[in-house]
PDB file of N, CA and C in Angstrom:
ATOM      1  N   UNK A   1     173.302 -44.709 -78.549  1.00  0.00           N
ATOM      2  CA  UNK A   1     172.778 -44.226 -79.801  1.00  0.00           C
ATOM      3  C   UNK A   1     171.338 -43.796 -79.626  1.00  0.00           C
ATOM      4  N   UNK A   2     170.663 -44.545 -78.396  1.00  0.00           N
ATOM      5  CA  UNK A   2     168.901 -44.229 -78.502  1.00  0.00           C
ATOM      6  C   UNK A   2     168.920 -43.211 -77.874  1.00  0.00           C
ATOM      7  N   UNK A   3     169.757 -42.765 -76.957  1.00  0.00           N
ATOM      8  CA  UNK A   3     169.886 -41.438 -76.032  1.00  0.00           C
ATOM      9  C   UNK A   3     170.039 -39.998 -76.929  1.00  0.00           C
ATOM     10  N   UNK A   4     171.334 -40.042 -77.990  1.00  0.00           N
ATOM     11  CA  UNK A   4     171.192 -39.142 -78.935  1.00  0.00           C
ATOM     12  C   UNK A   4     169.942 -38.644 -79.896  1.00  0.00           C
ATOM     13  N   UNK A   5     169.672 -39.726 -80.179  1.00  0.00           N
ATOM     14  CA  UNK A   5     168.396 -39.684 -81.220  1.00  0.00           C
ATOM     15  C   UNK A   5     166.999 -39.203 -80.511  1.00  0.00           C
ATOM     16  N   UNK A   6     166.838 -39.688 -78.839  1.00  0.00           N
ATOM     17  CA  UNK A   6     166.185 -38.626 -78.075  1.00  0.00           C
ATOM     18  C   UNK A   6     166.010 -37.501 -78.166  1.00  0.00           C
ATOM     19  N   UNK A   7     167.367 -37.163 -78.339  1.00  0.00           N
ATOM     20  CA  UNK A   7     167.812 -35.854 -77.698  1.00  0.00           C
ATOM     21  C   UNK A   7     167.430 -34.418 -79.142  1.00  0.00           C
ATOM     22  N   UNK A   8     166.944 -34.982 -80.089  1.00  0.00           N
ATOM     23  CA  UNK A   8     166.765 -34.310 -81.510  1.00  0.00           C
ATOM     24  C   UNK A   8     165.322 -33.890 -81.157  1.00  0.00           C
ATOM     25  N   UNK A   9     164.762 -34.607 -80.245  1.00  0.00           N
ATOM     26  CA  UNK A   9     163.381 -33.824 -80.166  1.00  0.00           C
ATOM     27  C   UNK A   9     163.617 -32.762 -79.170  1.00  0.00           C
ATOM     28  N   UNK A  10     164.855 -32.250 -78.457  1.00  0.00           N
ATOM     29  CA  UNK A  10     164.967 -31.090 -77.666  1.00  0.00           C
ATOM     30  C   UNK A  10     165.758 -29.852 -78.480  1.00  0.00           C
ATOM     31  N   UNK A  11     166.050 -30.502 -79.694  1.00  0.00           N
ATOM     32  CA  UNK A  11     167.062 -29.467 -80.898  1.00  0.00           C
ATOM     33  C   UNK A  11     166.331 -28.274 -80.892  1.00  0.00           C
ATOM     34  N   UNK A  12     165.442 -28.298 -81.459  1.00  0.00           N
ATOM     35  CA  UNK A  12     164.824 -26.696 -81.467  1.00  0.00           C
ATOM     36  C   UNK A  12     164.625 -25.959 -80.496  1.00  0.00           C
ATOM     37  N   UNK A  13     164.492 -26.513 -79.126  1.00  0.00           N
ATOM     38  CA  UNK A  13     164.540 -25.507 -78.124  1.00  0.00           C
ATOM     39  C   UNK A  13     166.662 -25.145 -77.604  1.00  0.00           C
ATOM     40  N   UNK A  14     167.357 -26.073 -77.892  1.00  0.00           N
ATOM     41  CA  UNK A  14     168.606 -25.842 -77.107  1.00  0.00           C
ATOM     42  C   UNK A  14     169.359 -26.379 -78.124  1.00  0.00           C
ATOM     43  N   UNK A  15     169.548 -25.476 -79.393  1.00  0.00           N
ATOM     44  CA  UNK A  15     170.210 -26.417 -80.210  1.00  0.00           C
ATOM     45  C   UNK A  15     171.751 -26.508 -80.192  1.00  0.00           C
ATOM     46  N   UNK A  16     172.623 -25.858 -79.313  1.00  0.00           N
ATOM     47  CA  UNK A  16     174.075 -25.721 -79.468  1.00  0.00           C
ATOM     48  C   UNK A  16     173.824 -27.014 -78.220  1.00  0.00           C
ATOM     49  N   UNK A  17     173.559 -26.743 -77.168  1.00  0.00           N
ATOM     50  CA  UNK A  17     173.737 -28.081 -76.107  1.00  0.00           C
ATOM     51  C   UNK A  17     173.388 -29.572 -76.825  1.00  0.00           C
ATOM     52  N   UNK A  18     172.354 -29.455 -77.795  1.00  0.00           N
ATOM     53  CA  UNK A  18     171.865 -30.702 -78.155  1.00  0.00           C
ATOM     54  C   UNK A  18     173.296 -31.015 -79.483  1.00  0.00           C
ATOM     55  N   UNK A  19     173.607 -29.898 -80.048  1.00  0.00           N
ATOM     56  CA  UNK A  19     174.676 -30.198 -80.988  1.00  0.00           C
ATOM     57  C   UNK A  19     175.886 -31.001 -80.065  1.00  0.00           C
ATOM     58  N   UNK A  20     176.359 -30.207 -78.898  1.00  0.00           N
ATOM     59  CA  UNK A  20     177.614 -30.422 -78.170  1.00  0.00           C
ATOM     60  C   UNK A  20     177.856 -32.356 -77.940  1.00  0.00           C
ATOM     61  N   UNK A  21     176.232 -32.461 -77.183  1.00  0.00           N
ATOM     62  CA  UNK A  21     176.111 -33.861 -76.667  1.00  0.00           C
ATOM     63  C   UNK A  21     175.883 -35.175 -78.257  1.00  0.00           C
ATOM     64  N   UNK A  22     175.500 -34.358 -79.357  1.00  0.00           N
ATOM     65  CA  UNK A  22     175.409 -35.371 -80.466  1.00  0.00           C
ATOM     66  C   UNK A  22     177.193 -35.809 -80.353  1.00  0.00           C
ATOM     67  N   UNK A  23     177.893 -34.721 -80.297  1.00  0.00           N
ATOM     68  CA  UNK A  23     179.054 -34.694 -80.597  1.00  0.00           C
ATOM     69  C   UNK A  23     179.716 -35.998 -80.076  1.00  0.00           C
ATOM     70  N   UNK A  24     179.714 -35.633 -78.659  1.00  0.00           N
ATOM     71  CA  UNK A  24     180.416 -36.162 -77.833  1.00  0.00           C
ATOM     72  C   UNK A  24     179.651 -37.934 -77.547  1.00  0.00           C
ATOM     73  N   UNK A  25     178.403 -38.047 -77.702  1.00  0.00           N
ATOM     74  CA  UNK A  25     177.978 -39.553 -77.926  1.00  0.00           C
ATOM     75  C   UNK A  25     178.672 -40.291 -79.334  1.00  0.00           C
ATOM     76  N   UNK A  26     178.730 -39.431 -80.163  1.00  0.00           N
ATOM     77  CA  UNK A  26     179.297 -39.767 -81.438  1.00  0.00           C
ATOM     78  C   UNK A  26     180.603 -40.992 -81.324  1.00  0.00           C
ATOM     79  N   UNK A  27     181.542 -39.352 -80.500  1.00  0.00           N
ATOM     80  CA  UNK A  27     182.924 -40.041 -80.001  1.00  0.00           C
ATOM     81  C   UNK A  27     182.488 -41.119 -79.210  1.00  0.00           C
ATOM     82  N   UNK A  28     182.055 -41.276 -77.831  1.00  0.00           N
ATOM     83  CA  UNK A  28     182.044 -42.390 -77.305  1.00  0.00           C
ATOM     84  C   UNK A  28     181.752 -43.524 -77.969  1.00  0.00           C
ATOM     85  N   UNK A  29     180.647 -43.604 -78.774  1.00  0.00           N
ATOM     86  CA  UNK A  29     180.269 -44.967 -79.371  1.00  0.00           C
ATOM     87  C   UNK A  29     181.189 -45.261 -80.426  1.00  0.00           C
ATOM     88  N   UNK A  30     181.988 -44.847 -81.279  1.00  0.00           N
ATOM     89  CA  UNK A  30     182.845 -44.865 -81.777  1.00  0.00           C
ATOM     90  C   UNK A  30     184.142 -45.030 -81.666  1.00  0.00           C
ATOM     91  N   UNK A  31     184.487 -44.715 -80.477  1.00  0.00           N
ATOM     92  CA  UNK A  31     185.347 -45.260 -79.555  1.00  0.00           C
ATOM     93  C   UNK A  31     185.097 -46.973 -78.653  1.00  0.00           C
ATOM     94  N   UNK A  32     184.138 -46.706 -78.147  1.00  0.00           N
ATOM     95  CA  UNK A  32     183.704 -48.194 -77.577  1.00  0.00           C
ATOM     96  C   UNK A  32     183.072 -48.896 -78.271  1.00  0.00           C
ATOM     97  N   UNK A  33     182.030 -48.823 -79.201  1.00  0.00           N
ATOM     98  CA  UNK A  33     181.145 -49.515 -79.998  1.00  0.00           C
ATOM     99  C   UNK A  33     181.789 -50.668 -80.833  1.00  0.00           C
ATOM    100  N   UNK A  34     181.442 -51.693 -80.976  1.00  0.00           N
ATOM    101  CA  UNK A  34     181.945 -53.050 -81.826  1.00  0.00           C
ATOM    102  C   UNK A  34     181.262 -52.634 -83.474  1.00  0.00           C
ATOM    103  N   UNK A  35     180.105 -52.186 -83.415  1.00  0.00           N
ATOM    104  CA  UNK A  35     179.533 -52.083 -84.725  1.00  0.00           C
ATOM    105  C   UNK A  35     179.354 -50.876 -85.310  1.00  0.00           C
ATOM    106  N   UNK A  36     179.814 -50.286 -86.842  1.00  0.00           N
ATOM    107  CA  UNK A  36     179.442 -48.997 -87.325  1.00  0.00           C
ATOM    108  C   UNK A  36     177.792 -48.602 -87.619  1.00  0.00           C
ATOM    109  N   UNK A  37     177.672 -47.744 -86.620  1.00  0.00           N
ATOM    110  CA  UNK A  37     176.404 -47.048 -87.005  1.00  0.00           C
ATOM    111  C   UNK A  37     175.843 -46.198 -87.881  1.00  0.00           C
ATOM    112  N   UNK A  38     175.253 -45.775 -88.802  1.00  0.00           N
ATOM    113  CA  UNK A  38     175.600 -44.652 -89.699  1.00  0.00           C
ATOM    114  C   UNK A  38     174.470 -43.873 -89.262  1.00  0.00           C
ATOM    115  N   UNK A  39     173.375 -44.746 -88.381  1.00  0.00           N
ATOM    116  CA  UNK A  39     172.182 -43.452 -87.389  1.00  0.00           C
ATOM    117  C   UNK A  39     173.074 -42.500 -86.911  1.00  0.00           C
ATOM    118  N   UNK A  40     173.910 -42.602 -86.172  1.00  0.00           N
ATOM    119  CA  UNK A  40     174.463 -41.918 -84.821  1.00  0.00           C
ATOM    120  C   UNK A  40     175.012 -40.496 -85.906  1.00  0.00           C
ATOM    121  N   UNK A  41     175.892 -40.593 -86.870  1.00  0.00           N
ATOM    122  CA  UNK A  41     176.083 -39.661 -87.683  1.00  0.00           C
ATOM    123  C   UNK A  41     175.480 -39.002 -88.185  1.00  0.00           C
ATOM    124  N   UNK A  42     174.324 -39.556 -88.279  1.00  0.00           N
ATOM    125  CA  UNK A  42     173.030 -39.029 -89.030  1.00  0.00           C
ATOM    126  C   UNK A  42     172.542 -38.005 -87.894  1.00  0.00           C
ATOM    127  N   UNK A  43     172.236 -38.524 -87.089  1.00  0.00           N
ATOM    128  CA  UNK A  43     171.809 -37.563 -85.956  1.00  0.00           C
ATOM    129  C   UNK A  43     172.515 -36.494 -85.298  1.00  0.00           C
ATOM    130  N   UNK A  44     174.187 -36.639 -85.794  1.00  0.00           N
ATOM    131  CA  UNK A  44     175.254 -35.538 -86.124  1.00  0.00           C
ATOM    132  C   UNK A  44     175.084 -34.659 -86.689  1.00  0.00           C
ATOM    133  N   UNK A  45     174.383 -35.026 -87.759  1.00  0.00           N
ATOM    134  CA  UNK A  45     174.508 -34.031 -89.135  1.00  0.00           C
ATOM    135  C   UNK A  45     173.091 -33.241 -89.028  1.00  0.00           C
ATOM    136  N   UNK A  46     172.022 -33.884 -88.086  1.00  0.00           N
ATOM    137  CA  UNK A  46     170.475 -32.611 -88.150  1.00  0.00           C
ATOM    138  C   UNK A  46     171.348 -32.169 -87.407  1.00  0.00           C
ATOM    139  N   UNK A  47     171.958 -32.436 -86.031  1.00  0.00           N
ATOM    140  CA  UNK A  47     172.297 -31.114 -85.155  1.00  0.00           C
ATOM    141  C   UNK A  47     172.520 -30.245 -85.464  1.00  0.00           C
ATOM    142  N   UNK A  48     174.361 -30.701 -85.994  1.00  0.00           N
ATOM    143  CA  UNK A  48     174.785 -29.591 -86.714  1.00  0.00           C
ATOM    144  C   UNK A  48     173.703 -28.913 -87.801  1.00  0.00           C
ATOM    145  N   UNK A  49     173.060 -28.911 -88.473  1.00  0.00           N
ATOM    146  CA  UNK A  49     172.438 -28.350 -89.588  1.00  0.00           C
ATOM    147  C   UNK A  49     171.529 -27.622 -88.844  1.00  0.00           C
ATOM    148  N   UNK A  50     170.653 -27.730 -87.627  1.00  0.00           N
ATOM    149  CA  UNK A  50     169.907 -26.908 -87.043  1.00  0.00           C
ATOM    150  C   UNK A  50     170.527 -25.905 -86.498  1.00  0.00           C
ATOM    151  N   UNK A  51     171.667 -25.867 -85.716  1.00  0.00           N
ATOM    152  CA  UNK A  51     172.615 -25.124 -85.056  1.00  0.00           C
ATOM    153  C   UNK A  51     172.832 -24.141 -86.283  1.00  0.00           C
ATOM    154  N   UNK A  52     173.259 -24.128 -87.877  1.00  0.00           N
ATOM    155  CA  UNK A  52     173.704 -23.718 -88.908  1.00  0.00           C
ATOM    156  C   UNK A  52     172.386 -22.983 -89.442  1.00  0.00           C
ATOM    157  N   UNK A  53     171.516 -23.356 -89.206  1.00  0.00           N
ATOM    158  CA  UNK A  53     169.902 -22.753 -90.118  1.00  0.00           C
ATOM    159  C   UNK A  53     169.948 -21.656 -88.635  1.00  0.00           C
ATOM    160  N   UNK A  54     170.218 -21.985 -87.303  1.00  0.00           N
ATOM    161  CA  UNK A  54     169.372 -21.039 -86.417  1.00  0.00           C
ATOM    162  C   UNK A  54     169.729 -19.298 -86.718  1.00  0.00           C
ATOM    163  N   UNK A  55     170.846 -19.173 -86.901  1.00  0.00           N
ATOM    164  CA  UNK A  55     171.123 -17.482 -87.566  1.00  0.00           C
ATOM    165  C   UNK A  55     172.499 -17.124 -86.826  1.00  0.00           C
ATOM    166  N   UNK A  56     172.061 -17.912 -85.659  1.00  0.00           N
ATOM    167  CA  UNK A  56     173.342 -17.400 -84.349  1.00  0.00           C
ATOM    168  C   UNK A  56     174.443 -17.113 -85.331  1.00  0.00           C
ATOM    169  N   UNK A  57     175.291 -15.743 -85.464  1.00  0.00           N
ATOM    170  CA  UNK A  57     176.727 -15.787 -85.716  1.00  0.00           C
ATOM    171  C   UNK A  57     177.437 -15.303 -84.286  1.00  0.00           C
ATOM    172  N   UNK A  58     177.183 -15.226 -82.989  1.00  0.00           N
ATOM    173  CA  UNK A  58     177.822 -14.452 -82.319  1.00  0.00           C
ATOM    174  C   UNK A  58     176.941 -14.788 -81.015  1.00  0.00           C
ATOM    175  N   UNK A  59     177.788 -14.175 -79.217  1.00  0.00           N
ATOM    176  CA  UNK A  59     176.892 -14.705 -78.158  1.00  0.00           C
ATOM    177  C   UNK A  59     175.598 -13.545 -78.562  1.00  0.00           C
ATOM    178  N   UNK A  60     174.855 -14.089 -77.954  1.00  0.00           N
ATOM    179  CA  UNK A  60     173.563 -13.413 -77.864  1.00  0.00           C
ATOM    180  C   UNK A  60     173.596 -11.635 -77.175  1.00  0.00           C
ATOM    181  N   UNK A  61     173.079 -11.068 -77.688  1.00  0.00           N
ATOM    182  CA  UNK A  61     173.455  -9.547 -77.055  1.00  0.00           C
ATOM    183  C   UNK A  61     173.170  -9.510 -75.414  1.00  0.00           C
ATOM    184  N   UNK A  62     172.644 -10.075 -74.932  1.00  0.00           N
ATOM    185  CA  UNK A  62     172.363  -9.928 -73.515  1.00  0.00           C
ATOM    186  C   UNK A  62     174.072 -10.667 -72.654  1.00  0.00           C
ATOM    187  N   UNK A  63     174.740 -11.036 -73.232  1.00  0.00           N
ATOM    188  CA  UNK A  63     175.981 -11.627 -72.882  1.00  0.00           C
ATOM    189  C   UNK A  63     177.015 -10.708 -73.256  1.00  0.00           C
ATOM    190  N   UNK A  64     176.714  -9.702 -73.913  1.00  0.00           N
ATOM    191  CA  UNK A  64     178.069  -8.471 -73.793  1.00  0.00           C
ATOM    192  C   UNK A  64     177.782  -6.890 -73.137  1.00  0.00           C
ATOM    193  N   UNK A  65     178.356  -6.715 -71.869  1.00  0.00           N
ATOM    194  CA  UNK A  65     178.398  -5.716 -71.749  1.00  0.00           C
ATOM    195  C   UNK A  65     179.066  -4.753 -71.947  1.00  0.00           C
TER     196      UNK A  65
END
């Protein structure tokens, strides 16, 4: 959970990678974890929401030729 919540101070520079890995810590601790966290979701939900504010609808033009 402290690794994710790290990882929100790299959101604005890489925010789909930082979304991917909220994701996937999510699942793991939720899967293995004994206790419900409601941080870890929380730190789900800036990702996603930064990823959603950034504009991206599509790959970046330098990725289609």
């Amino acid at each position: 959970m402290l690794s994710s919540c790290a990882a929100l101070g790299y959101v604005s520079r890489r925010p789909v990678a930082i979304c991917v890995y909220g994701l996937v810590a999510t699942a793991v601790y939720y899967v293995f974890g004994a206790a419900d966290a409601p941080a870890q979701m929380v730190v789900l939900m800036i990702a996603l929401y930064v990823v959603a504010g950034s504009g991206r609808r599509g790959p970046r033009p330098g990725w289609v030729r």
